[in-house]
Structures are given as structure tokens and as C-alpha cells.
Protein backbone atom coordinates (compact mmCIF):
# COMPACT_ATOMS: atom_id res chain seq x y z
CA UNK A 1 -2.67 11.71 -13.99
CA UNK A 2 -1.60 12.83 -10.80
CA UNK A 3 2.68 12.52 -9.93
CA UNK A 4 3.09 11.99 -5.99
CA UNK A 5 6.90 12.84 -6.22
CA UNK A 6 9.44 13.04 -3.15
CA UNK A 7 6.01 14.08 -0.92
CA UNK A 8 5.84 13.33 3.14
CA UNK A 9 2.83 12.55 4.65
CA UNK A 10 4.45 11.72 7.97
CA UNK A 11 2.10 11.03 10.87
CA UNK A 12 -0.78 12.72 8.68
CA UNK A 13 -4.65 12.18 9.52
CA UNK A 14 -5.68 11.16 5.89
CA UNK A 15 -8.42 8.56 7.09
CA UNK A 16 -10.74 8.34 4.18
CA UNK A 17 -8.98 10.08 1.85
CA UNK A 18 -9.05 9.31 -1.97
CA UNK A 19 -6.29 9.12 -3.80
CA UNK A 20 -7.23 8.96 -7.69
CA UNK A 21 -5.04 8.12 -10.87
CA UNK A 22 -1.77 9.06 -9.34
CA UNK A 23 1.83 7.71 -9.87
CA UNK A 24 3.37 7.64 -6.31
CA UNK A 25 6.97 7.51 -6.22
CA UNK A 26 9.59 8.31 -3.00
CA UNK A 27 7.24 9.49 -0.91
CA UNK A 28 7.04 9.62 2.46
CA UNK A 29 3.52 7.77 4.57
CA UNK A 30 5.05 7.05 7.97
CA UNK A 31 2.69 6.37 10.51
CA UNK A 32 0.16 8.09 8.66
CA UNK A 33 -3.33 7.24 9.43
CA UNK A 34 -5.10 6.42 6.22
CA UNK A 35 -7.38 3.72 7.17
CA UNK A 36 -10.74 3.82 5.50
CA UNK A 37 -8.80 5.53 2.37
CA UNK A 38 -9.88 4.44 -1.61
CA UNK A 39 -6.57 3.80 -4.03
CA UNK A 40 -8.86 4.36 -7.10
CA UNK A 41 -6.28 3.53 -11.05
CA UNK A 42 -2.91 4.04 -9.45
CA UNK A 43 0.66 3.30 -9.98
CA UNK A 44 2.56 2.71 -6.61
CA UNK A 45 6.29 2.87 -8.25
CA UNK A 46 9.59 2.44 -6.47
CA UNK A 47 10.83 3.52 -3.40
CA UNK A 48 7.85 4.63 -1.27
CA UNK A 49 7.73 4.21 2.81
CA UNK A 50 4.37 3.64 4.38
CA UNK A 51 6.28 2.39 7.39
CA UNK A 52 4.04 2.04 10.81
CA UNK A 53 1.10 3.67 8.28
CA UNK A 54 -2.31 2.37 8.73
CA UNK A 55 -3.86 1.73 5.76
CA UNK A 56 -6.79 -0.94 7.28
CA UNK A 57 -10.58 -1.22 6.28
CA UNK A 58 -8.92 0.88 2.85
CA UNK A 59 -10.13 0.36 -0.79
CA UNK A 60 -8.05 -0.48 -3.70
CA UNK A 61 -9.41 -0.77 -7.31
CA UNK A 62 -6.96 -0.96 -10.11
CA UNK A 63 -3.95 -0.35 -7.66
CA UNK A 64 -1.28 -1.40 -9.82
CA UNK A 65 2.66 -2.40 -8.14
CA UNK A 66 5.54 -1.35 -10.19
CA UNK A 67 8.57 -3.59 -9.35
CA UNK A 68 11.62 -1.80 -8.71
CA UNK A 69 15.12 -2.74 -6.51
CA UNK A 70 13.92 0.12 -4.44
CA UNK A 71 10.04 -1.48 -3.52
CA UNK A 72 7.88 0.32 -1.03
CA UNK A 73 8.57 -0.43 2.51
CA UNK A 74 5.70 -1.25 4.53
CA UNK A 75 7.52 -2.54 7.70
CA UNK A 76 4.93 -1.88 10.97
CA UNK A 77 2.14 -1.45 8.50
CA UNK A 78 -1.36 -2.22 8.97
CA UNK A 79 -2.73 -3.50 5.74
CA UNK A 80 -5.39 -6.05 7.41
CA UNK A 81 -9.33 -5.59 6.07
CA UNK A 82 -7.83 -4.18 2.49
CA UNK A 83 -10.24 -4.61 -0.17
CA UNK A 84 -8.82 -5.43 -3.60
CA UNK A 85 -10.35 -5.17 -6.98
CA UNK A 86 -8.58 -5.26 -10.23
CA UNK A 87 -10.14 -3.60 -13.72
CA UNK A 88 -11.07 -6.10 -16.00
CA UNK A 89 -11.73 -9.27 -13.26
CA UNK A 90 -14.97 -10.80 -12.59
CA UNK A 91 -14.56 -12.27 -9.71
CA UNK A 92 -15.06 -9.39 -7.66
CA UNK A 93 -13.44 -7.86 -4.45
CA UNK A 94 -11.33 -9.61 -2.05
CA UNK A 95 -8.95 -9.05 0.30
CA UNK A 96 -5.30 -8.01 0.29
CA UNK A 97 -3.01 -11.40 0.52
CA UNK A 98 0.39 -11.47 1.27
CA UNK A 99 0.81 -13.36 -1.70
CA UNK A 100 0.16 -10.06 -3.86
CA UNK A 101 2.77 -8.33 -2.94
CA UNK A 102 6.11 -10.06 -3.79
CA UNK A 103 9.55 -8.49 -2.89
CA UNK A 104 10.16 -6.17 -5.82
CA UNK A 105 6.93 -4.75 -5.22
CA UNK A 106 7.23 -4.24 -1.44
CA UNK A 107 9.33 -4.74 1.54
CA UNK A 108 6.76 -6.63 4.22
CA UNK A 109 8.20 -6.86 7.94
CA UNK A 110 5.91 -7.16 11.07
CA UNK A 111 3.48 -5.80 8.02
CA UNK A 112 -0.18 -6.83 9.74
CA UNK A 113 -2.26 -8.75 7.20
CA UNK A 114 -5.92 -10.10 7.78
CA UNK A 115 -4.94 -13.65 7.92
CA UNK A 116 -2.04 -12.74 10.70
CA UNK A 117 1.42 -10.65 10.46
CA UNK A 118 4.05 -11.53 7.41
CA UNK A 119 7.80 -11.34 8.23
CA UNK A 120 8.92 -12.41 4.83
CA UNK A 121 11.54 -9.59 4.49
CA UNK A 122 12.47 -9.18 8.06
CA UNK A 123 16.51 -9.37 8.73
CA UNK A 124 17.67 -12.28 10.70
């Protein structure tokens, strides 16, 4: 396994990139480009920012979500056209839904969905 620890991607060009049984935890995506990318048996832990990152039209199989007090921000975030895949499921991809990713998973403000924008975490 690959440990993505206290790393910055900020503003990278990783469009298409593969990232492959990794543990991600504190790093820095901001307004990286990694649309078009393939989350192949990872472990997105605590405390990651993929703020204003674009991470549309991207592939996740087995992407698992640790919860933590510290989830992964993805305020500005485009996660719309996300295919999703889980090991083990039969029912085959879908896509990414609000509704799987809860708050102690990930912070979700202005984050772009397919089925419109979710503001769940946003401060009034």
C-alpha cells in the first residue's frame, strides 16, 4: 500500500491520473484538476482538502471513507459524473450521491454533484 501523507497537489494537472491502493491522509488537492482520474482500493482517511478540485467524469472502485472529526473538505468541488463501484456488489456502477458521503466522511459546501450542488455543511 501506498501512504499519501501531508502531500500538496495544489492547482496540479493530474487529469487521468490513477491513484492505486493508497491511504490518503492531510493532503493537500486544491483546485487540482483531476477529472477523468481512477481511485482504484483506497482509503481516503481524515483531514484531506480537495477544495475547488475537479474530480468530474473520475472513477472510483473500492474507494473506501474513513470517518474522522477532521473529514475531507471538498467545499467548491466538482464531483458531478463520478462513477462508483464497490468490491463485492453486484449491482454494478453508479454514480456518486450526496447521500454517500455523510459529515464524518466529508465536509460538502457549494460541492457540485450530478443531480445539482449540496450545501449540507455550508455555515449560515
Amino acid at each position: 500500500m501506498t501512504i499519501l501523507f501531508h502531500s500538496t497537489f495544489v492547482n496540479s494537472h493530474m487529469k487521468g491520473v490513477t491513484i492505486r491502493n493508497a491511504e490518503l491522509t492531510g493532503n493537500n488537492f486544491d483546485g487540482a484538476d483531476m477529472s477523468k482520474s481512477q481511485w482504484v482500493q483506497d482509503t481516503v482517511s481524515s483531514n484531506n482538502s480537495f477544495v475547488g478540485a475537479d474530480l468530474s467524469n473520475s472513477f472510483w472502485y473500492d474507494v473506501y471513507f474513513q470517518e474522522s472529526k477532521q473529514p475531507s473538505n471538498f467545499t467548491d468541488a466538482n464531483l458531478s459524473g463520478i462513477s462508483v463501484t464497490a468490491q463485492g456488489v453486484s449491482s454494478g456502477p453508479h454514480e456518486l450521491t450526496e447521500a454517500e458521503m455523510p459529515s464524518l466522511k466529508a465536509i460538502l459546501c457549494r460541492t457540485a454533484f450530478s443531480e445539482g450542488y449540496s450545501n449540507r455543511d455550508s455555515k449560515k
